[in-house]
N, C-alpha and C. Protein backbone atom coordinates (compact mmCIF):
# COMPACT_ATOMS: atom_id res chain seq x y z
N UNK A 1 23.45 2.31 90.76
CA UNK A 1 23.10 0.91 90.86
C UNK A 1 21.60 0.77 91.04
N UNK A 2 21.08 0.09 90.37
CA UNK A 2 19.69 -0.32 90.93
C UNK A 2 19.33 -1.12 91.90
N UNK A 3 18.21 -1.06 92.07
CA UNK A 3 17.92 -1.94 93.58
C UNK A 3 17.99 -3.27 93.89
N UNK A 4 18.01 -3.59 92.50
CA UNK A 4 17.48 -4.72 92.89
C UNK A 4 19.75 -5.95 93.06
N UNK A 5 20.21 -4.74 92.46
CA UNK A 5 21.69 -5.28 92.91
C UNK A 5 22.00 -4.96 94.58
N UNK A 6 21.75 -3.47 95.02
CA UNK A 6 21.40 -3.10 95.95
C UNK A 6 21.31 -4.45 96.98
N UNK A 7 20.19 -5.05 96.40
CA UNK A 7 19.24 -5.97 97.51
C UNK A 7 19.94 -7.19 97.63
N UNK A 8 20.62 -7.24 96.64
CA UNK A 8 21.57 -8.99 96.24
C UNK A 8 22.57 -8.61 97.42
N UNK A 9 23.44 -7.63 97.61
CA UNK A 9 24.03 -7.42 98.09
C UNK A 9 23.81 -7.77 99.72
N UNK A 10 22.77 -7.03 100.23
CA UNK A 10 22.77 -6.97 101.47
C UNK A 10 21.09 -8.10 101.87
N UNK A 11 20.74 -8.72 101.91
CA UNK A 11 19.99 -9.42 101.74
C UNK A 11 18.56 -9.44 102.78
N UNK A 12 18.98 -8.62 104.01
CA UNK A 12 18.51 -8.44 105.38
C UNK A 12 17.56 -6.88 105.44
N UNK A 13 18.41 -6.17 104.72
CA UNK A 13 18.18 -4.42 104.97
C UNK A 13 18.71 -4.01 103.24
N UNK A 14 17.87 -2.79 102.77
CA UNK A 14 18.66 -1.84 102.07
C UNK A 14 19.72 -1.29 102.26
N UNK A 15 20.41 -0.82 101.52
CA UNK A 15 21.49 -0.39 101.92
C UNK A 15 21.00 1.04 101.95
N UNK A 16 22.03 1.96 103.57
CA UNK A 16 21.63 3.12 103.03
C UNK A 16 22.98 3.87 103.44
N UNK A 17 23.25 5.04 102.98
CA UNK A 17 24.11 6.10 102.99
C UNK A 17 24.57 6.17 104.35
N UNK A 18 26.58 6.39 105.00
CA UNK A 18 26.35 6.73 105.57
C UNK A 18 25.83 7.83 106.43
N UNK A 19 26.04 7.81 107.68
CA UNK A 19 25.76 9.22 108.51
C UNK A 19 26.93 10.21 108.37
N UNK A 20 26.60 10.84 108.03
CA UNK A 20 27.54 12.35 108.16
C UNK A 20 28.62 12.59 109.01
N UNK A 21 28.53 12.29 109.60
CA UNK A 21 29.77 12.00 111.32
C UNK A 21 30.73 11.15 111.21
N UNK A 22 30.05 9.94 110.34
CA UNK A 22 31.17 8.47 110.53
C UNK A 22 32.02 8.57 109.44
N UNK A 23 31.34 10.03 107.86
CA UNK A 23 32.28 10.13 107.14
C UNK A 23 33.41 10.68 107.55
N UNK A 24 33.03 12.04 108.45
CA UNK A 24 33.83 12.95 108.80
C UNK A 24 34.85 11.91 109.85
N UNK A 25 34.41 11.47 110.84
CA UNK A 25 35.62 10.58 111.39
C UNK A 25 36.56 9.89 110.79
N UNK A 26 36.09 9.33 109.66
CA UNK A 26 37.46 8.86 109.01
C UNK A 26 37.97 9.56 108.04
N UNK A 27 37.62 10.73 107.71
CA UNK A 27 38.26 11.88 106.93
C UNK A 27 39.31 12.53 107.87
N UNK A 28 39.17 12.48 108.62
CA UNK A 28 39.47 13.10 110.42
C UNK A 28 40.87 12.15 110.52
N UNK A 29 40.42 11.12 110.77
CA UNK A 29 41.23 9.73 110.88
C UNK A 29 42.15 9.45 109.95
N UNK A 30 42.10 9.28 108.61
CA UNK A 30 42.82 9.30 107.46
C UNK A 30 43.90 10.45 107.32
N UNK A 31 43.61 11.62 107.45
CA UNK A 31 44.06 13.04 107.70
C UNK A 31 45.37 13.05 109.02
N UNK A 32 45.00 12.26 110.17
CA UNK A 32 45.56 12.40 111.45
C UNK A 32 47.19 11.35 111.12
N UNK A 33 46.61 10.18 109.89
CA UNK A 33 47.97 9.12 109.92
C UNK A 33 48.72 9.98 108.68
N UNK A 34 48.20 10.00 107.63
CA UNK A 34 49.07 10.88 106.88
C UNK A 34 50.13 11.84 107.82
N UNK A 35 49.60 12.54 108.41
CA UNK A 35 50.39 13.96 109.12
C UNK A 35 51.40 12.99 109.93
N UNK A 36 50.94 12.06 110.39
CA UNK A 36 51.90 10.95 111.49
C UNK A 36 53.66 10.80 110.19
N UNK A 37 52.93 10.20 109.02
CA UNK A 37 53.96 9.58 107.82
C UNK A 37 54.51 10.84 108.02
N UNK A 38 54.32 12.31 107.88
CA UNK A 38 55.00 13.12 107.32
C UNK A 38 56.13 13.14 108.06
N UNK A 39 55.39 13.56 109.66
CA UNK A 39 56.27 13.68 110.41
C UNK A 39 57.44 12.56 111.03
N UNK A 40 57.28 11.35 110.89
CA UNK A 40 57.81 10.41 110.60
C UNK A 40 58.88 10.80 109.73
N UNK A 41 58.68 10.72 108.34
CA UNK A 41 59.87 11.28 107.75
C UNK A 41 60.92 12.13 108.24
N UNK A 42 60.33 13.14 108.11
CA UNK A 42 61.04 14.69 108.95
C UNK A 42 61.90 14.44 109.88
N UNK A 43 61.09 13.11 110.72
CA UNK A 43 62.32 13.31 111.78
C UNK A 43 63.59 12.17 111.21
N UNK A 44 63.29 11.35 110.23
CA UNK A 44 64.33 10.47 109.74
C UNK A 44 65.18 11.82 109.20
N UNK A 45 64.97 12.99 108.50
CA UNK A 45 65.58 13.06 107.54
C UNK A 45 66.19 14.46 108.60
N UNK A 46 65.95 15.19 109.12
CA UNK A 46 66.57 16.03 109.99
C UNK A 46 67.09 15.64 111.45
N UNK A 47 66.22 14.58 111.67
CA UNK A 47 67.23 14.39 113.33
C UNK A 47 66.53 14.59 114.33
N UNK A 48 65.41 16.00 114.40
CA UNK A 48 64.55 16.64 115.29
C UNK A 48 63.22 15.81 115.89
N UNK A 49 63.25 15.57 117.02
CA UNK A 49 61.67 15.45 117.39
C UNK A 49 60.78 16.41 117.99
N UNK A 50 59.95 16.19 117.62
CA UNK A 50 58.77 17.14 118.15
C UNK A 50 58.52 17.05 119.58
N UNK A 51 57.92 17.90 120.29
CA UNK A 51 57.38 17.75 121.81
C UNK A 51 56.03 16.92 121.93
């Protein structure tokens, strides 16, 4: 994109990339509910809960 859409966008500040950390947290985060769905299932479909 060029800047000058960039600038339409945010009108105050450039936009910039996030920080490295806040990706990983919601890679982290995203990662943590999936595993939730799985196990969710699992226990519909066998009966078992986890500790």
């Amino acid at each position: 994109m060029s800047s000058t859409v960039l600038a339409s966008r945010s009108p105050t500040r450039a936009r910039q990339a996030p920080a490295l950390g806040r990706i990983l947290f919601h890679l982290l985060q995203a990662y943590a509910r999936h595993v939730g769905h799985l196990d969710v299932a699992r226990q519909l479909i066998d009966g078992a809960t986890g500790e």
